[in-house]
Protein backbone atom coordinates (compact mmCIF):
# COMPACT_ATOMS: atom_id res chain seq x y z
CA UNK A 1 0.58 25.04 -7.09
CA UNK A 2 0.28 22.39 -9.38
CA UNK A 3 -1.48 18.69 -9.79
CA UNK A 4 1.33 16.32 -8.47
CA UNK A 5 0.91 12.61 -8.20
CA UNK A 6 2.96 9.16 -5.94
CA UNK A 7 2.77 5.68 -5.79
CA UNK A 8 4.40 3.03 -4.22
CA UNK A 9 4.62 -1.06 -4.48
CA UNK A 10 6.10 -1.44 -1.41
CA UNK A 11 9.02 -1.38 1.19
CA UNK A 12 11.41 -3.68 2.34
CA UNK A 13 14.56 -5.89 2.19
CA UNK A 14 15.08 -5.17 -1.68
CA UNK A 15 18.32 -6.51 -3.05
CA UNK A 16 20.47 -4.49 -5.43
CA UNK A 17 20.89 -8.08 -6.98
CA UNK A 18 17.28 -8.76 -7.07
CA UNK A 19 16.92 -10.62 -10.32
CA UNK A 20 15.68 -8.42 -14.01
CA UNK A 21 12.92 -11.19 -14.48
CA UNK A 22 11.69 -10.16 -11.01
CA UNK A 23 12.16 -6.17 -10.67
CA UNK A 24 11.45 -5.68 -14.42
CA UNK A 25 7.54 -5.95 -14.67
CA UNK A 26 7.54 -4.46 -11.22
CA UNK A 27 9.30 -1.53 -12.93
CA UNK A 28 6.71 -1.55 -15.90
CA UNK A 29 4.06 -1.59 -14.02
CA UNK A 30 4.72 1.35 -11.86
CA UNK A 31 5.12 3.30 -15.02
CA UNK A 32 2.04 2.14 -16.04
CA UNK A 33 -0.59 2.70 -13.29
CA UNK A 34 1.72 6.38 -13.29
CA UNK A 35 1.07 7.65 -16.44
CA UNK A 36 -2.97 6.34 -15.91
CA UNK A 37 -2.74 8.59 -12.68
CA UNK A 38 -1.39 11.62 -14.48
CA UNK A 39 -3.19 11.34 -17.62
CA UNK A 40 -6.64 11.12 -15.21
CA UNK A 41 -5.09 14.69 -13.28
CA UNK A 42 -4.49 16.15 -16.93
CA UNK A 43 -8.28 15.83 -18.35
CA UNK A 44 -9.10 16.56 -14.22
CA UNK A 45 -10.59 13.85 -12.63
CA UNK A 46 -10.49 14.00 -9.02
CA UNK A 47 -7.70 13.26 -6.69
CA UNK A 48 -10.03 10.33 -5.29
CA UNK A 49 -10.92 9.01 -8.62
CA UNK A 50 -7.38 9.09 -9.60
CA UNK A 51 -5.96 7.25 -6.18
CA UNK A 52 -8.71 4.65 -6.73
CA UNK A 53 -7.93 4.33 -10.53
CA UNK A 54 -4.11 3.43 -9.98
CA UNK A 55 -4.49 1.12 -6.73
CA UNK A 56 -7.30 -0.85 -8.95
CA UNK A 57 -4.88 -1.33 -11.40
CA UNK A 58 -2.30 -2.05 -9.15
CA UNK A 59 -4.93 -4.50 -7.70
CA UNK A 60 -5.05 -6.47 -10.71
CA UNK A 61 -1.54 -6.96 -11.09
CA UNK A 62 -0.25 -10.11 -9.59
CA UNK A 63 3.08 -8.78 -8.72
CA UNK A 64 2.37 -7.07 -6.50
CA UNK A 65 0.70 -8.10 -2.94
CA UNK A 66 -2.62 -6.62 -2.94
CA UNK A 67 -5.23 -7.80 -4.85
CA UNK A 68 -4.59 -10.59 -7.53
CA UNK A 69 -1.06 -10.98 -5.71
CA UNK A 70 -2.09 -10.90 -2.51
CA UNK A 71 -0.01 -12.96 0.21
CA UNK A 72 -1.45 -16.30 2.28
CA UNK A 73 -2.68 -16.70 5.50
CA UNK A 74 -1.40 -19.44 7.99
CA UNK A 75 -4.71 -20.90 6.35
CA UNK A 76 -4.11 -20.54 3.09
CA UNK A 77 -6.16 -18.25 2.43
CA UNK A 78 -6.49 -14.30 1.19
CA UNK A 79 -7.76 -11.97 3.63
CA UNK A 80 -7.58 -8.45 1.74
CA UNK A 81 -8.00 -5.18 3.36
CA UNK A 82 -7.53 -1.31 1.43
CA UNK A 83 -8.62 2.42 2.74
CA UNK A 84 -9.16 5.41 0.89
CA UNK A 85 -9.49 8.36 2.30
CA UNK A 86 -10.66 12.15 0.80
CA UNK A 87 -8.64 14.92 2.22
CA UNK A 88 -11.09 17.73 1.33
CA UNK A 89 -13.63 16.12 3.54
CA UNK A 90 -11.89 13.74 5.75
CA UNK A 91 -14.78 11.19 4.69
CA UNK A 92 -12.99 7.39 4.49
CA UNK A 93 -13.84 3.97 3.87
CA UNK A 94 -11.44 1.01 5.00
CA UNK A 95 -12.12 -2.81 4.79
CA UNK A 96 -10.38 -6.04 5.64
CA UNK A 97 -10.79 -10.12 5.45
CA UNK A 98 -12.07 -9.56 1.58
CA UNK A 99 -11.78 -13.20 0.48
CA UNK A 100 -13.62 -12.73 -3.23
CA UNK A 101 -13.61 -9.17 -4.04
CA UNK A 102 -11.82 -8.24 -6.62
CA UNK A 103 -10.66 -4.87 -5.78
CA UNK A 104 -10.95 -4.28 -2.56
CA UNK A 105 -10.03 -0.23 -2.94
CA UNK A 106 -13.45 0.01 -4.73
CA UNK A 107 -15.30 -1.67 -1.98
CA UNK A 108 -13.49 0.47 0.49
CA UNK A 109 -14.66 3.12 -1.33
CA UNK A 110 -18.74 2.24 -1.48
CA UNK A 111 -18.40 1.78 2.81
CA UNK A 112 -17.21 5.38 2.30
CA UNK A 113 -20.22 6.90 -0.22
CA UNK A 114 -22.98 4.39 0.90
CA UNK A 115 -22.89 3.58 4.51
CA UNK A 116 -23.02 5.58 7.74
CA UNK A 117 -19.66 3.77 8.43
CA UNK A 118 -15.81 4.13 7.97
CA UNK A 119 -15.10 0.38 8.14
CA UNK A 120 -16.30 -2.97 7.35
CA UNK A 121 -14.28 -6.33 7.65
CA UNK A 122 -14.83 -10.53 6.81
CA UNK A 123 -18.22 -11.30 6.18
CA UNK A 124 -20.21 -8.33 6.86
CA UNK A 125 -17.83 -6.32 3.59
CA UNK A 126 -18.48 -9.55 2.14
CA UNK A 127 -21.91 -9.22 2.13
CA UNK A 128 -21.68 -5.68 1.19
CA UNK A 129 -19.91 -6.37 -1.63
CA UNK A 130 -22.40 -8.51 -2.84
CA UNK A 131 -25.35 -6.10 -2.16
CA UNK A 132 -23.48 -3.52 -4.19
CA UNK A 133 -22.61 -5.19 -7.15
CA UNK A 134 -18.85 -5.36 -7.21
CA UNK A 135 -16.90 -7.44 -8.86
CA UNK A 136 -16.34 -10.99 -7.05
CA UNK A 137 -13.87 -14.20 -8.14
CA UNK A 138 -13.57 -17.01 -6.65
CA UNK A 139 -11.37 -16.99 -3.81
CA UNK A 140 -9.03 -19.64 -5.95
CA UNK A 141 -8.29 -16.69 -8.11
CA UNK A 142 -6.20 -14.76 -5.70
CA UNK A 143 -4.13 -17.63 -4.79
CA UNK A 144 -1.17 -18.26 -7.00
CA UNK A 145 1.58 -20.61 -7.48
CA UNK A 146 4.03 -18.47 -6.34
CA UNK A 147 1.96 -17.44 -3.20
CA UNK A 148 1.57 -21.39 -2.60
CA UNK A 149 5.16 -21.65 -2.20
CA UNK A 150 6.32 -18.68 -0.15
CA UNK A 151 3.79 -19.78 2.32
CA UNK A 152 5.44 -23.17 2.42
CA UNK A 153 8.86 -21.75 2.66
CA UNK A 154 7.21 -19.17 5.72
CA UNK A 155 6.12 -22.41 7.09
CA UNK A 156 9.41 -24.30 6.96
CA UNK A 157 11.28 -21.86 8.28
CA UNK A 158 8.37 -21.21 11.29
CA UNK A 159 8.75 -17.51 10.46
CA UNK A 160 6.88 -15.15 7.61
CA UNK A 161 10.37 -12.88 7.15
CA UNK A 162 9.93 -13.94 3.53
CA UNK A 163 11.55 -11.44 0.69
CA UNK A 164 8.75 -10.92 -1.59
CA UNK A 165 11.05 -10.02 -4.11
CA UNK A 166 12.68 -12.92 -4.38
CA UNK A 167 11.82 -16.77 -5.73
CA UNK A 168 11.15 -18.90 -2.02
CA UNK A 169 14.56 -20.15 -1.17
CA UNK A 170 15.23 -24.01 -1.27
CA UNK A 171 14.36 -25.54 2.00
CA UNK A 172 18.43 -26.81 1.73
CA UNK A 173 19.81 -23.46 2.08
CA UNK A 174 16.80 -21.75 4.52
CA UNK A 175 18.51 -20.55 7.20
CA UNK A 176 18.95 -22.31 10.34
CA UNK A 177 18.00 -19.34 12.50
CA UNK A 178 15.52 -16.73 11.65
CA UNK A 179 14.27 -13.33 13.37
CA UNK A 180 11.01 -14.33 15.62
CA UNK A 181 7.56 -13.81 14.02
CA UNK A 182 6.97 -9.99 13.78
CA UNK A 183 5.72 -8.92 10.58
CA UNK A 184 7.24 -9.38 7.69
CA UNK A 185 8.50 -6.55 4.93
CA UNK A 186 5.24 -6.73 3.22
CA UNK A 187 7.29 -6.26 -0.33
CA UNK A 188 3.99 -5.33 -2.75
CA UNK A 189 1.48 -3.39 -0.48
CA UNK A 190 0.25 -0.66 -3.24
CA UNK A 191 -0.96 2.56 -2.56
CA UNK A 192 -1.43 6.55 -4.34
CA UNK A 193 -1.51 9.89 -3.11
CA UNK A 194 -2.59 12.71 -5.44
CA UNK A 195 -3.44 16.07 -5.63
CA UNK A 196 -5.15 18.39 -7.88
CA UNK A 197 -4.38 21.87 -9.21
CA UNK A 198 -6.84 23.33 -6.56
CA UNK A 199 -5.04 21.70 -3.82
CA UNK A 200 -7.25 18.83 -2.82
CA UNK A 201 -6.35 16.12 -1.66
CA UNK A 202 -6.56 12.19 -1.71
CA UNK A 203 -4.61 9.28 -0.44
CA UNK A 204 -5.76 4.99 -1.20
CA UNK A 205 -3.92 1.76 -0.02
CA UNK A 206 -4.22 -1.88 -0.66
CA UNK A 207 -2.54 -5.15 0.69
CA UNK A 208 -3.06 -8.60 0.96
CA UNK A 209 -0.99 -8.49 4.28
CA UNK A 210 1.80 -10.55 5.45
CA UNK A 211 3.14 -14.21 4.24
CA UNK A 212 1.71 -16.82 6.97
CA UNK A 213 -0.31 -13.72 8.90
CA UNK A 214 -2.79 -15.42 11.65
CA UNK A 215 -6.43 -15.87 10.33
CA UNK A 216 -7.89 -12.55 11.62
CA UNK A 217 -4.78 -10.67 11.30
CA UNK A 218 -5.61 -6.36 10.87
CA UNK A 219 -2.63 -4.74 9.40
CA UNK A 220 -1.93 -0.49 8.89
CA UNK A 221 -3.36 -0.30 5.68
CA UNK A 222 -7.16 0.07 6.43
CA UNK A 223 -6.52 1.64 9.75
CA UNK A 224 -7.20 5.46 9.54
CA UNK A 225 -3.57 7.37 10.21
CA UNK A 226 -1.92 4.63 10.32
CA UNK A 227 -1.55 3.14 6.85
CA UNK A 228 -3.52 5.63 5.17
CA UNK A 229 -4.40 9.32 5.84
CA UNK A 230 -5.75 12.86 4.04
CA UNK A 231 -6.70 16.09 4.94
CA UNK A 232 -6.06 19.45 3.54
CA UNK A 233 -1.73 19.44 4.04
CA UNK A 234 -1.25 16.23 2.84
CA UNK A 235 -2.32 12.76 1.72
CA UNK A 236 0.02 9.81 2.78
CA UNK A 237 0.01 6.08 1.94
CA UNK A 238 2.60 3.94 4.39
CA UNK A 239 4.07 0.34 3.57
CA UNK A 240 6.04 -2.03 5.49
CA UNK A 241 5.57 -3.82 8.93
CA UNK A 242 2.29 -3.17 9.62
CA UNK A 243 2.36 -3.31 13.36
CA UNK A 244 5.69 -0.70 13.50
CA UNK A 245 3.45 1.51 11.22
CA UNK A 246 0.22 1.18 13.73
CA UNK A 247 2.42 1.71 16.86
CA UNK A 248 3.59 5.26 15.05
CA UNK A 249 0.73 6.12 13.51
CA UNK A 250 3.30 6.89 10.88
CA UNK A 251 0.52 8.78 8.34
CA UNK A 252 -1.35 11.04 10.65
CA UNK A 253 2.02 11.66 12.15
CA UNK A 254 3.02 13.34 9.06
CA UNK A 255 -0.15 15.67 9.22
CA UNK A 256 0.25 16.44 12.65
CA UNK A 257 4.01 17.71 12.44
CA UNK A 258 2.74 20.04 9.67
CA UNK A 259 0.07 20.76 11.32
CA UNK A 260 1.00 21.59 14.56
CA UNK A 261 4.73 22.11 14.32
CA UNK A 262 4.72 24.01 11.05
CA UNK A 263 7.11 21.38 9.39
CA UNK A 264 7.29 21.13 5.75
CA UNK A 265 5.89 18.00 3.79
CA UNK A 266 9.41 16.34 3.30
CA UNK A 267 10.63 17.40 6.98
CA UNK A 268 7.53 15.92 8.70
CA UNK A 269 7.51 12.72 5.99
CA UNK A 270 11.50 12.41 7.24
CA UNK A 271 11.19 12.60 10.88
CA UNK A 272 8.50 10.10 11.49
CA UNK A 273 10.46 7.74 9.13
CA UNK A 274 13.63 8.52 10.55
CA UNK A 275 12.91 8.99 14.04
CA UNK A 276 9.49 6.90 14.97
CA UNK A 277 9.51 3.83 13.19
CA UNK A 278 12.80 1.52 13.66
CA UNK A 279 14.80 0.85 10.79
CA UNK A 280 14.10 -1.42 8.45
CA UNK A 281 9.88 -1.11 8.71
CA UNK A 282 8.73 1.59 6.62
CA UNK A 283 8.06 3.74 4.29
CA UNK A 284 5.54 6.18 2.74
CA UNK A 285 4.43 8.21 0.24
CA UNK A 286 2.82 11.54 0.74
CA UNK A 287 2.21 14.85 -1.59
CA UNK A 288 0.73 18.46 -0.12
CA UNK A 289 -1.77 20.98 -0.91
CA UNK A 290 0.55 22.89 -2.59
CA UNK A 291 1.90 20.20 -5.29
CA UNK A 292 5.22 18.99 -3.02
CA UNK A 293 6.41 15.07 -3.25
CA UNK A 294 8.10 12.88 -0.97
CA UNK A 295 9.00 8.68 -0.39
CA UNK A 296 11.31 8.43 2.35
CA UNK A 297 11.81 4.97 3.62
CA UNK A 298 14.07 3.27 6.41
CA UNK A 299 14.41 -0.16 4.52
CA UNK A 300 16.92 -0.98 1.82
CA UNK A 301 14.28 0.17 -1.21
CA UNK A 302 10.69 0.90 -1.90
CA UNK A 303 9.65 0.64 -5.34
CA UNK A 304 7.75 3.99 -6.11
CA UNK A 305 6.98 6.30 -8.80
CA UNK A 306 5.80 9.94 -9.30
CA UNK A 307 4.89 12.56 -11.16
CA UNK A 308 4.62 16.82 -10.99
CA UNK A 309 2.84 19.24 -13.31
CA UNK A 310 5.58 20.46 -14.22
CA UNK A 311 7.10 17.87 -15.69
CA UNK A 312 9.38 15.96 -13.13
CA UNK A 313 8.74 12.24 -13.12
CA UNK A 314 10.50 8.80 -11.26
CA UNK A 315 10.17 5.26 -10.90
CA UNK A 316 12.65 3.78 -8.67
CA UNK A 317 13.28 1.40 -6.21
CA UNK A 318 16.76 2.26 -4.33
CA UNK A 319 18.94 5.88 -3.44
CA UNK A 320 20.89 5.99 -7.07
């Protein structure tokens, strides 16, 4: 048994050709908030500080859609929502429609340690936020140029399909026909699982949600066993189409085969990808008691990282 450490950016519709301007600092960043996670597990700081650590710092990155990055509603507007969750415990916090808060992971966290609740959303975390102190911008600061135009794009092409990887398309060359309104790959959801030495047990996730989302719109990521789970098997942060991951319950799902059925980490983590949620909407990452890693996914790439005590480490983004 060893501390082990996983982290993902997101699932989706990822392009071998994607461009080097675009999946470079993508890339770099994973390997960043990594070695933060496994330097925290090396001087042994808990599994929860360490999942909140990385997801704030993949927070704060705008290339990624959560946080800073985070994707526009039909509105225009951010509504952010992140969950953390302690596996030792089973004590979570989740919120949604954060509209100022910087990092909504650390918020998530406070409903956790200072309220009688698991979840607060729009203007009540809002106001929580404020009563605790946390760090607020203006809601101007989470919407960026680049947001601004794949919401126009969504618009245009009266869909929110929209490859997050990718620069928005010309209106000239948008396709005339486009899948109906269903979720979209939600390309930049963030997340961490980690485990200590001892075996216990965290997981985190954060989003911004889906290009052109209704005002109001709940996705997986704060919704307990859905987007985010952790108990004392496993921790497991899901991304992709939200409402494919909430109709599995794709990350209790992984706890429950273990549970219940016996199944390894990387057998239950395979069968709910491969055999609950229809290709081309998920993915996870997930990491047991006993130091195991796995980040199946049934889209064309997830860009993920981890990291074992003994010395195995990866950032990719496709099956090389």
């Amino acid at each position: 048994m060893g501390w082990a450490i996983a982290l993902h950016g997101g699932a989706g519709d990822i392009p071998r050709s994607m461009p080097a301007d675009r999946r470079e600092p993508r890339e770099a960043a994973l390997r960043h908030c990594l070695n933060l996670g496994v330097t925290a597990l090396k001087t042994h700081q808990s599994p929860l500080d360490v999942v909140e650590l990385v997801v704030r710092e993949l927070e704060n990155c705008p290339h990624f859609n959560a946080g800073r990055g985070s994707v526009l509603t039909s509105d225009g507007t951010v509504e952010m929502e992140a969950c953390i969750m302690n596996g030792t415990t089973k004590k979570c916090g989740a919120v949604s429609g954060l509209k100022t808060v910087v990092n909504a992971i650390t918020l998530a966290r406070l409903v956790m340690e200072k309220t009688p609740h698991i979840y607060l959303a729009f203007d009540g975390a809002e106001a929580f936020a404020r009563e605790q102190g946390v760090q607020t911008m203006d809601s101007r600061h989470f919407i960026t140029e680049e947001n601004i135009e794949r919401l126009k794009q969504a618009k245009q092409a009266n869909t929110v399909q929209i490859d997050f990887t990718q620069p928005a398309p010309s209106p000239k060359i948008m396709p005339e026909k486009i899948s109906p309104v269903d979720g979209d790959s939600q390309i930049g959801t963030v997340g961490c699982v980690a485990v200590d030495g001892l075996g216990n047990l965290a997981a985190a996730t954060s989003t911004g949600g889906l290009v052109n989302k209704m005002v109001g719109r709940i996705g997986d990521t704060p919704i307990i066993g859905s987007g985010t789970y952790a108990n004392n098997l496993c921790a497991v942060s899901a991304t992709g189409k939200g409402e494919a991951i909430i109709r599995a319950t794709v990350a209790r799902d992984v706890a429950a085969l273990m549970e219940y059925k016996g199944l390894s980490l990387e057998e239950a983590a395979a069968y709910v990808i491969e055999q609950q949620v229809p290709k081309g909407n998920a993915g996870l990452v997930a990491v047991s008691a006993a130091g195991d890693i796995t980040m199946p996914y049934n889209t064309a790439g997830m860009f993920r990282a981890c990291a074992t005590e003994d010395g195995y480490s990866e950032v990719a983004i496709w099956n090389d």
